[in-house]
Structures are given as C-alpha cells and as structure tokens.
PDB file of N, CA and C in Angstrom:
ATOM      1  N   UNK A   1      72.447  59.341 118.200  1.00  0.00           N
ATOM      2  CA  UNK A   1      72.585  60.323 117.134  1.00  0.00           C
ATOM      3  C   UNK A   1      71.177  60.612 116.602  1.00  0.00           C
ATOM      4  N   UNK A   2      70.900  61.641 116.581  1.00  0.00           N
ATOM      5  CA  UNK A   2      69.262  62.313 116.850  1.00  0.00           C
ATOM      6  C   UNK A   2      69.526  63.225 115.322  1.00  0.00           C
ATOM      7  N   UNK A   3      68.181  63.487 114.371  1.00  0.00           N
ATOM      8  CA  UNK A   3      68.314  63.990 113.725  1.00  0.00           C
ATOM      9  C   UNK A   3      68.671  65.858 113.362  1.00  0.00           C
ATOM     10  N   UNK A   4      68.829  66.012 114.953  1.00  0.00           N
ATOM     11  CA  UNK A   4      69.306  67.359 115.151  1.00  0.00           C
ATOM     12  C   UNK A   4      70.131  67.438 114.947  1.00  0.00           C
ATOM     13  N   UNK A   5      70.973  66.308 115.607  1.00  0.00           N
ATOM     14  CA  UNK A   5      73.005  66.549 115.279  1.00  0.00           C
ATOM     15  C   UNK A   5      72.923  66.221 113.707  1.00  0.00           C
ATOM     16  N   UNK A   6      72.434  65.556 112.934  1.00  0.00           N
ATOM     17  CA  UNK A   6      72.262  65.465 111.092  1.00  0.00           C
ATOM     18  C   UNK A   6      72.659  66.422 111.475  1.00  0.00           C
ATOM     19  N   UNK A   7      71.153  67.489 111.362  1.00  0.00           N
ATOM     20  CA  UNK A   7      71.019  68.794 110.740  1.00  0.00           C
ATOM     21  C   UNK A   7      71.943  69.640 111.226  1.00  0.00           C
ATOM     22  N   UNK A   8      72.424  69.468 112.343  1.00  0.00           N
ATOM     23  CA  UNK A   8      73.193  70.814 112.537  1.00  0.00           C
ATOM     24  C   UNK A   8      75.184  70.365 112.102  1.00  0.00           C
ATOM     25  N   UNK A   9      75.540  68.814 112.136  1.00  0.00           N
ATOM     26  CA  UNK A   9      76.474  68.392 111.432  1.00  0.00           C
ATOM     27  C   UNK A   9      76.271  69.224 109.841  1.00  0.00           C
ATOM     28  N   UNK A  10      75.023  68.462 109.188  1.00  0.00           N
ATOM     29  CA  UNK A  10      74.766  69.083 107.902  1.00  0.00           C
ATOM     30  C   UNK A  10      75.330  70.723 107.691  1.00  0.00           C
ATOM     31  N   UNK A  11      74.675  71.561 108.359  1.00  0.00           N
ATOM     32  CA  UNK A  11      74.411  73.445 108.190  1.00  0.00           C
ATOM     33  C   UNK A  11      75.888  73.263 108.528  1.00  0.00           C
ATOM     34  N   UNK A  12      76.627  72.333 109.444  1.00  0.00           N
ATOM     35  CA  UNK A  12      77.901  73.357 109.669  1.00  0.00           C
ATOM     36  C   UNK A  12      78.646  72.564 108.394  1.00  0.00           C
ATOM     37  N   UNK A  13      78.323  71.939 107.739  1.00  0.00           N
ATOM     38  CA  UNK A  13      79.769  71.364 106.936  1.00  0.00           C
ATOM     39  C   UNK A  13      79.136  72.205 105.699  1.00  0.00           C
ATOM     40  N   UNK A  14      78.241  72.486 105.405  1.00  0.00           N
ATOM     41  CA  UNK A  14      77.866  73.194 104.168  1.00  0.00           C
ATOM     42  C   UNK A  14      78.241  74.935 104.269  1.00  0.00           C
ATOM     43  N   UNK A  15      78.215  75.282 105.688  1.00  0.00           N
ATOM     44  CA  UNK A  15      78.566  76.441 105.805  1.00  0.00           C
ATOM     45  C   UNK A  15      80.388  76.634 105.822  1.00  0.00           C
ATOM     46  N   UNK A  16      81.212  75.612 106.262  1.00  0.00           N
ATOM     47  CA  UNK A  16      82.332  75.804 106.103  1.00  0.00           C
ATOM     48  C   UNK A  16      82.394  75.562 104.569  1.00  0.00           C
ATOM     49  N   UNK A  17      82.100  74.857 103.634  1.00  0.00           N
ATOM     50  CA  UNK A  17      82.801  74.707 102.446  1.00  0.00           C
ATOM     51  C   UNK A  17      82.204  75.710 101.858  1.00  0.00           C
ATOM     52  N   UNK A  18      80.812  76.543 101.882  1.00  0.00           N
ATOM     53  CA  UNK A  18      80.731  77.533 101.408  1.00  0.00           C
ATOM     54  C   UNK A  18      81.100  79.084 101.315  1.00  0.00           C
ATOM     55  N   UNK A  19      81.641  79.104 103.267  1.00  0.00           N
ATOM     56  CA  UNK A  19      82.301  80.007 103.474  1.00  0.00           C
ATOM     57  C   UNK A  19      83.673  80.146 102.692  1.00  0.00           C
ATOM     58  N   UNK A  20      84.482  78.967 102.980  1.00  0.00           N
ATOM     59  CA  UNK A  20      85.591  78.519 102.268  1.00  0.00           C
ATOM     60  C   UNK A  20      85.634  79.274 100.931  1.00  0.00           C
ATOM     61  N   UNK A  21      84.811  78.614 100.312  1.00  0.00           N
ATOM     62  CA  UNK A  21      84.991  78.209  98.994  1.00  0.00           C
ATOM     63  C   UNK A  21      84.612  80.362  98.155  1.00  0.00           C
ATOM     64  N   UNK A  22      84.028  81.126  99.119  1.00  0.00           N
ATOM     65  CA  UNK A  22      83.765  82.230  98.854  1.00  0.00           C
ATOM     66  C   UNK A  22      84.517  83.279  99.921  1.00  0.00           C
ATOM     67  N   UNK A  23      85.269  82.977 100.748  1.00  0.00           N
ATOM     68  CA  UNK A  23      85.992  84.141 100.996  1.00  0.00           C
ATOM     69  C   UNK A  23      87.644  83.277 100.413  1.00  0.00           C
ATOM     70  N   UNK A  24      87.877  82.497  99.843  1.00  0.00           N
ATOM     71  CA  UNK A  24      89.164  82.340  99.317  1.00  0.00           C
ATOM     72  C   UNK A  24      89.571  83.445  98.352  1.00  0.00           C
ATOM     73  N   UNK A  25      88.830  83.687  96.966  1.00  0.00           N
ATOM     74  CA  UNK A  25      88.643  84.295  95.852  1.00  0.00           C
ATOM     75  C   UNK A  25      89.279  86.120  96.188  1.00  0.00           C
ATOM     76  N   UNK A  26      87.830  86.729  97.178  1.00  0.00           N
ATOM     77  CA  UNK A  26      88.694  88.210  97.863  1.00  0.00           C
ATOM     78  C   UNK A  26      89.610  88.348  98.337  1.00  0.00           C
ATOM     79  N   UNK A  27      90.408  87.169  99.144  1.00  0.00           N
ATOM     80  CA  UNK A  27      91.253  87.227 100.195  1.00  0.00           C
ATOM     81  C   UNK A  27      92.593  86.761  99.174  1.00  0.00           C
ATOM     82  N   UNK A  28      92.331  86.138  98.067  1.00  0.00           N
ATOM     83  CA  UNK A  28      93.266  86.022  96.864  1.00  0.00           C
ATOM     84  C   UNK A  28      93.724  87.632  96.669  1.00  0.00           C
ATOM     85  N   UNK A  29      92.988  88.001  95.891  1.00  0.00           N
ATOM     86  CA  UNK A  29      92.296  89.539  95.293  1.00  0.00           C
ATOM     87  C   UNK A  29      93.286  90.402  96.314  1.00  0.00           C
ATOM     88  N   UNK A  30      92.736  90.731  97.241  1.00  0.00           N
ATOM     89  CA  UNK A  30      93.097  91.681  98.649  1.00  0.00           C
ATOM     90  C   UNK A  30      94.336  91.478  98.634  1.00  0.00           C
ATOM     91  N   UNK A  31      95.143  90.188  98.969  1.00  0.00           N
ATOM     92  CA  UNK A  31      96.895  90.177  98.933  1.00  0.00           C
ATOM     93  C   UNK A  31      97.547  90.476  98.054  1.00  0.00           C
ATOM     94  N   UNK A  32      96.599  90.501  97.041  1.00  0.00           N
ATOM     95  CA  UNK A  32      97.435  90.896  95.556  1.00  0.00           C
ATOM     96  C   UNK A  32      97.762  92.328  95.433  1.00  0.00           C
ATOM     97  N   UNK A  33      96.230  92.593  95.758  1.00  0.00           N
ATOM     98  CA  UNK A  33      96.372  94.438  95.817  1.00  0.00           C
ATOM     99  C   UNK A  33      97.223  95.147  97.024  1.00  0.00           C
ATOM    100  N   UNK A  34      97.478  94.531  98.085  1.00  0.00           N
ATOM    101  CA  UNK A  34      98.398  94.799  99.313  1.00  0.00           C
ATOM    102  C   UNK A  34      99.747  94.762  98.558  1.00  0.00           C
ATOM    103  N   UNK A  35     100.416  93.345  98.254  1.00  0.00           N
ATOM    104  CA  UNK A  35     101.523  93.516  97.459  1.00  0.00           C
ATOM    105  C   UNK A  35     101.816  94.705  96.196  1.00  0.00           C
ATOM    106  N   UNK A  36     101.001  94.910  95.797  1.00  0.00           N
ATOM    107  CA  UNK A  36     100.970  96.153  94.900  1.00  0.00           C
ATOM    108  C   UNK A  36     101.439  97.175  95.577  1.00  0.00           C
ATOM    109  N   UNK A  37     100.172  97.563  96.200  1.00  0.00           N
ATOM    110  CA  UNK A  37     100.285  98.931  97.211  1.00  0.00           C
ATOM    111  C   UNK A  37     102.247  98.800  97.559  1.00  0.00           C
ATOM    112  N   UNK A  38     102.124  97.423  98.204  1.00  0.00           N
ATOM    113  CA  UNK A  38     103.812  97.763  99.006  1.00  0.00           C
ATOM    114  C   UNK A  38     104.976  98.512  98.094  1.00  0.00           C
ATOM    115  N   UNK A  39     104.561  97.692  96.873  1.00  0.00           N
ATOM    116  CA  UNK A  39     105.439  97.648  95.862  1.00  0.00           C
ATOM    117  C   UNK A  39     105.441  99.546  95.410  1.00  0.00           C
ATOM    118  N   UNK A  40     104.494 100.147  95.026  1.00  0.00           N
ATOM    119  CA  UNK A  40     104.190 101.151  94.741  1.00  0.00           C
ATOM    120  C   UNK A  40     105.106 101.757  95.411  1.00  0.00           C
ATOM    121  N   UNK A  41     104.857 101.533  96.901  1.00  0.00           N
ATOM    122  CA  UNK A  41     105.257 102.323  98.138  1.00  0.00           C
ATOM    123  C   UNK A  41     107.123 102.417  98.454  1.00  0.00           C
ATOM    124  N   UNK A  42     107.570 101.405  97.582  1.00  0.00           N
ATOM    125  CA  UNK A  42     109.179 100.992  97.928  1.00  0.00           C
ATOM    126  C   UNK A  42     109.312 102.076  96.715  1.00  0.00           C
ATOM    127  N   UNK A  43     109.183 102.070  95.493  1.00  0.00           N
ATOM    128  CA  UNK A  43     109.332 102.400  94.208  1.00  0.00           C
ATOM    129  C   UNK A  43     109.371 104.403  94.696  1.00  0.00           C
ATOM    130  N   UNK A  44     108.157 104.076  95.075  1.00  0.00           N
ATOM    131  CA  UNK A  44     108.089 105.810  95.687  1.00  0.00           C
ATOM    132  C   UNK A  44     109.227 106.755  96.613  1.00  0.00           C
ATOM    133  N   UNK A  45     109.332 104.955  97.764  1.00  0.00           N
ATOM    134  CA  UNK A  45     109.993 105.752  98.597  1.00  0.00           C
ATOM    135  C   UNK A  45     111.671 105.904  97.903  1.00  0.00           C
ATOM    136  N   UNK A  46     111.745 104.949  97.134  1.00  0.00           N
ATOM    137  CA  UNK A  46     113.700 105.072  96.195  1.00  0.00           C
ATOM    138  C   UNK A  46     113.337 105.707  95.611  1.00  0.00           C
ATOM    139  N   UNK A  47     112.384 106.482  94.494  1.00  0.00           N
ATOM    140  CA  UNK A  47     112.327 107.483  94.113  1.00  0.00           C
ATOM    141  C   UNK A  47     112.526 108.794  94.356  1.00  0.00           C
ATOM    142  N   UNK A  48     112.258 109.113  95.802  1.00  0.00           N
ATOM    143  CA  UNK A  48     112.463 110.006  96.818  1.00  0.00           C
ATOM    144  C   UNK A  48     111.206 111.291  96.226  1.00  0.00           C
ATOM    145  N   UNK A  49     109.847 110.710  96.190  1.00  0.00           N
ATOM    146  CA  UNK A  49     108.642 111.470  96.210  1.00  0.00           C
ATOM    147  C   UNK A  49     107.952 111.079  97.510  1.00  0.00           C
ATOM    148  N   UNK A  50     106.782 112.289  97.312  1.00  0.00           N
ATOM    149  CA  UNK A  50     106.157 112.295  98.116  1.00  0.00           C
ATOM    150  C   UNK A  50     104.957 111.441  97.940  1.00  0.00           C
ATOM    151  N   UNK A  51     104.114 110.279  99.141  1.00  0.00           N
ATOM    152  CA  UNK A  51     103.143 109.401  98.258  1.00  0.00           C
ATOM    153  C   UNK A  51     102.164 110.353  98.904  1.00  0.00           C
ATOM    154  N   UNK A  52     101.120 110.516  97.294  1.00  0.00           N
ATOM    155  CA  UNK A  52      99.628 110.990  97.918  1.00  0.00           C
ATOM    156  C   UNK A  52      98.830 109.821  98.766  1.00  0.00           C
ATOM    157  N   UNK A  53      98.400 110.102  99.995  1.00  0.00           N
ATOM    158  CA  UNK A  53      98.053 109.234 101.149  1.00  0.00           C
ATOM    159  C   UNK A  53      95.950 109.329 100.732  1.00  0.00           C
ATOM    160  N   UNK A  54      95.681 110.120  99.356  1.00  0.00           N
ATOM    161  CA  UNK A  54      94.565 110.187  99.502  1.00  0.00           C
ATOM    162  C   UNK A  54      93.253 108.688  98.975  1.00  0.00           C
ATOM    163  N   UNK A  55      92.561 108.602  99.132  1.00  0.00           N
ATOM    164  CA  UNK A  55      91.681 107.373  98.660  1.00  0.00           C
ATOM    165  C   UNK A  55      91.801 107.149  97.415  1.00  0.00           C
ATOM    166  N   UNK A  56      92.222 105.797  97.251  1.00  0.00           N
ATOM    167  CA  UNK A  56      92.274 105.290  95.552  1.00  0.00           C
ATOM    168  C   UNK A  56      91.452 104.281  95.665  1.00  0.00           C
ATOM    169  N   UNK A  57      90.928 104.187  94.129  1.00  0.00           N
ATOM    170  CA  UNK A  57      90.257 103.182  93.651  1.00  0.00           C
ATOM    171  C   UNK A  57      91.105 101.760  94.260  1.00  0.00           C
ATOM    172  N   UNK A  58      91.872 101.776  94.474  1.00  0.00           N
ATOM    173  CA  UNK A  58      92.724 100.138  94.870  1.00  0.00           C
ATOM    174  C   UNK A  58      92.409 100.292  96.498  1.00  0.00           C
ATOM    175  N   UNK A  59      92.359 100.987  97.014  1.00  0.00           N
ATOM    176  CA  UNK A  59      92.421 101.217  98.337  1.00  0.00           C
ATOM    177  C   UNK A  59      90.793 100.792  98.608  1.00  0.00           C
ATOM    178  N   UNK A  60      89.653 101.289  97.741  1.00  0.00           N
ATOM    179  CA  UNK A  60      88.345 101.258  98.174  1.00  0.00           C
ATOM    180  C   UNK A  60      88.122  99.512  97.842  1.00  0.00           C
ATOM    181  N   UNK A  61      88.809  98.862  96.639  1.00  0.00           N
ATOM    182  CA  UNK A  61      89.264  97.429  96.222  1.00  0.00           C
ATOM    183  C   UNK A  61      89.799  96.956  97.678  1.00  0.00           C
ATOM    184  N   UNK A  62      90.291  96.956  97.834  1.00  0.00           N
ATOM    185  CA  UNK A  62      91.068  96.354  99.035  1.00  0.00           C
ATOM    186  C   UNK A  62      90.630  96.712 100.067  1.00  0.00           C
ATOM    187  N   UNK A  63      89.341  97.509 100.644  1.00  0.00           N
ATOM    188  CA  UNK A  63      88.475  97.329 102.048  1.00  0.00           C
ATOM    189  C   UNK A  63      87.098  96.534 101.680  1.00  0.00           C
ATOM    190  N   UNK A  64      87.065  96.832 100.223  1.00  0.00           N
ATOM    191  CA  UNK A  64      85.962  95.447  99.854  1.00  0.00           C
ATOM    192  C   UNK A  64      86.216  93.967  99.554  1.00  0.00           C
ATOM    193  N   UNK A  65      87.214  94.103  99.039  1.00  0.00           N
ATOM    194  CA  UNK A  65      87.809  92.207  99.284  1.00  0.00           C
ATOM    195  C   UNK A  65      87.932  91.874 101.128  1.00  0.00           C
ATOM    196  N   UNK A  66      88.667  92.664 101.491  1.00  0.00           N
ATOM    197  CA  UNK A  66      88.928  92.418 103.020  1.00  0.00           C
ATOM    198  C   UNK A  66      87.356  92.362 103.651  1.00  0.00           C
ATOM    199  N   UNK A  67      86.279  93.149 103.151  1.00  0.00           N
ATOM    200  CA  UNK A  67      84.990  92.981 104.146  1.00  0.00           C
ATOM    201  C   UNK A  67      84.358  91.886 103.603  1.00  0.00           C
ATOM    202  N   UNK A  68      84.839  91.667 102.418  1.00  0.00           N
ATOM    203  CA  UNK A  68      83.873  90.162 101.749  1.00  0.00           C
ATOM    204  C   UNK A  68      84.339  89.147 102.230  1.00  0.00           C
ATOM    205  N   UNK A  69      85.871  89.173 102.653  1.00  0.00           N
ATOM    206  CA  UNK A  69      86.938  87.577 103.274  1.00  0.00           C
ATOM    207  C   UNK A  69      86.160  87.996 104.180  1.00  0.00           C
ATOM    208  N   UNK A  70      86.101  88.565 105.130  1.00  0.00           N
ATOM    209  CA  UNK A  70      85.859  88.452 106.602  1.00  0.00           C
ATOM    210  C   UNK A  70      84.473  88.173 106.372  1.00  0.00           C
ATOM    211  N   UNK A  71      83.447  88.895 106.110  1.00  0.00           N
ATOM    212  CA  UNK A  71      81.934  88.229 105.952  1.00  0.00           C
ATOM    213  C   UNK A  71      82.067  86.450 105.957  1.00  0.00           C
ATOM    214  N   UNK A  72      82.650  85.591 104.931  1.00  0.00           N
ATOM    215  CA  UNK A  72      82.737  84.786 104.825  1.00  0.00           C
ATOM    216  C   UNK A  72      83.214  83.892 105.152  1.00  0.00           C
ATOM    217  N   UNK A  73      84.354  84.316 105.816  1.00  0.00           N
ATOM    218  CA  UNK A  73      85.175  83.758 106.872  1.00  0.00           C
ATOM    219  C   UNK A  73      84.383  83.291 108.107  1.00  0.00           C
ATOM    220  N   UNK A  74      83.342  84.317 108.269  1.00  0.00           N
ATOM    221  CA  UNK A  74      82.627  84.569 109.662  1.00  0.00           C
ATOM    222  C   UNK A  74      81.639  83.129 109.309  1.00  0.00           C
ATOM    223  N   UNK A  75      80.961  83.057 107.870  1.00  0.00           N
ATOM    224  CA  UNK A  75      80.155  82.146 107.912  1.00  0.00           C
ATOM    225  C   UNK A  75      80.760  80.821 108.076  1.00  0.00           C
ATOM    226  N   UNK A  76      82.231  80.505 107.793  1.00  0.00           N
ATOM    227  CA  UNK A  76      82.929  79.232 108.052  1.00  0.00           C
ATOM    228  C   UNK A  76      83.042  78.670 109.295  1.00  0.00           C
ATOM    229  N   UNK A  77      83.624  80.047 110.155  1.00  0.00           N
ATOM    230  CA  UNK A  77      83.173  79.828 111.621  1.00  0.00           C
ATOM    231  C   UNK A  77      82.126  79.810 112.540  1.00  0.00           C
ATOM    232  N   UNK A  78      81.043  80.288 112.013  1.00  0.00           N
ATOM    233  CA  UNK A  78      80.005  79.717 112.555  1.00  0.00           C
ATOM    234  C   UNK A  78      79.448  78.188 111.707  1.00  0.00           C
ATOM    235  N   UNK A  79      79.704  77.894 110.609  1.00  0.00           N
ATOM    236  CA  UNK A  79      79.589  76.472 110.509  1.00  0.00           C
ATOM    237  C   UNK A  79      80.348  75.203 111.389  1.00  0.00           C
ATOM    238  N   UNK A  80      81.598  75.784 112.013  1.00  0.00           N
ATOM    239  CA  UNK A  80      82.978  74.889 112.669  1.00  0.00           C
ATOM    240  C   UNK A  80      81.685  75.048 114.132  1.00  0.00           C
ATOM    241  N   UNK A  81      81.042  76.085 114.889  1.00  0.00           N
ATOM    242  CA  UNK A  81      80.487  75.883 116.068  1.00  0.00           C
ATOM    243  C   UNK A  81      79.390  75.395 115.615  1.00  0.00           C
ATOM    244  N   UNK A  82      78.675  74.986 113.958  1.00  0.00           N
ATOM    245  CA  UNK A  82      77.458  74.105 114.388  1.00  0.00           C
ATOM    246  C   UNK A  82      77.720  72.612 114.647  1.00  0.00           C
ATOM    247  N   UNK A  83      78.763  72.444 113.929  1.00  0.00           N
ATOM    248  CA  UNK A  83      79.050  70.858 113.849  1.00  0.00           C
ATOM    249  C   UNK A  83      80.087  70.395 114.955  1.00  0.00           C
ATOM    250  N   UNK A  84      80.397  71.889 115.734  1.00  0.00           N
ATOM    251  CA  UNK A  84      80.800  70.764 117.319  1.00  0.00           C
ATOM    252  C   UNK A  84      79.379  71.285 118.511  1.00  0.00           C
ATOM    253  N   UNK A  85      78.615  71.723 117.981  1.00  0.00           N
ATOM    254  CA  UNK A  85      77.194  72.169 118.789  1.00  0.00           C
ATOM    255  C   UNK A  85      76.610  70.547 118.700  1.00  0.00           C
ATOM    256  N   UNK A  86      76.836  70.279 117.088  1.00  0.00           N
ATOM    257  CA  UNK A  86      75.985  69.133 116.857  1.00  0.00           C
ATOM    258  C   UNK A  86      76.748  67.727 117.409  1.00  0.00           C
ATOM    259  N   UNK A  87      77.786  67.957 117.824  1.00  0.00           N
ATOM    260  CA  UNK A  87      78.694  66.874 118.721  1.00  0.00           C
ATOM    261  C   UNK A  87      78.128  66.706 119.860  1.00  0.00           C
ATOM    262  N   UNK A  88      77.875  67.968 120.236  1.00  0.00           N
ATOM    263  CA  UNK A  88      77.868  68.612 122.111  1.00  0.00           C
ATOM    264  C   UNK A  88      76.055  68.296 122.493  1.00  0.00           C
ATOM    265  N   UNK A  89      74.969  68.298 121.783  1.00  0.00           N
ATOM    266  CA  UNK A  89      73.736  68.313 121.574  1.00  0.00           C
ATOM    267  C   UNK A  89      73.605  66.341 121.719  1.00  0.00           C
ATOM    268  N   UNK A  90      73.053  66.156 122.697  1.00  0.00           N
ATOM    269  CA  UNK A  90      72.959  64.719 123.087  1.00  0.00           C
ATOM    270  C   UNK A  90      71.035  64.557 123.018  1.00  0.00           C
TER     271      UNK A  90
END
C-alpha cells in the first residue's frame, strides 16, 4: 500500500461524500417540482383546459436542479473510480 492508493483512496472518498452530500439537496428540489408539475397537469387535465406547454419559471427550476444533481452526481462517480483505481494501482 503505496502512498498513491492513500491519495487516490483519499480524492475518491472525499469526492463521493461531497458529491453526495451536494447533489442530494437539487435532486430533493427537482422531485418536488416534478410532482407539482404532475399534479398541475391531472388538475388541468379533470378540468378539461387546455395546458399552456410554454416555458415557466418551474420548468427553467427544474432543468437547473436536474443539471446541478447530475453535475454532482458525476463528481461521486468519478470519486467510486478513484478509490477502485486506488485498489487496482499496485
């Protein structure tokens, strides 16, 4: 065990709990506003209107929570390939 696998054990466990710990919060956020939207969308459709399909403020909310989970998500998973890099690294 060479101080490379440390460091790269280290970067990946700090990058999963940080990824973690910061795309949980949007990806909270984002399902909330999805359930909304649905909800809107049932209400509309028993109402028997027509839904305006144009860009809403919840809609521009909900491609920015979704690009912030995924940004962060991305950094979790590249922390999960440093710390089996740092397994695999002899």
């Amino acid at each position: 065990m060479g101080a490379i696998n440390l460091a790269l054990w280290g970067a990946g466990i700090a990058l999963i709990v940080i990824g973690y710990a910061r795309a949980r919060r949007p990806w909270s956020r984002y399902q909330a506003l999805k359930d909304q939207e649905a909800n809107v969308a049932r209400y509309e459709s028993w109402r028997g209107g027509v839904r305006d399909r144009s860009t809403t403020g919840a809609s521009v909310a909900m491609d920015m929570a979704r690009r912030e989970a995924r940004m962060w998500g991305a950094a979790a998973i590249v922390g999960f390939v440093l710390v089996f890099a740092g397994f695999a690294i002899r």
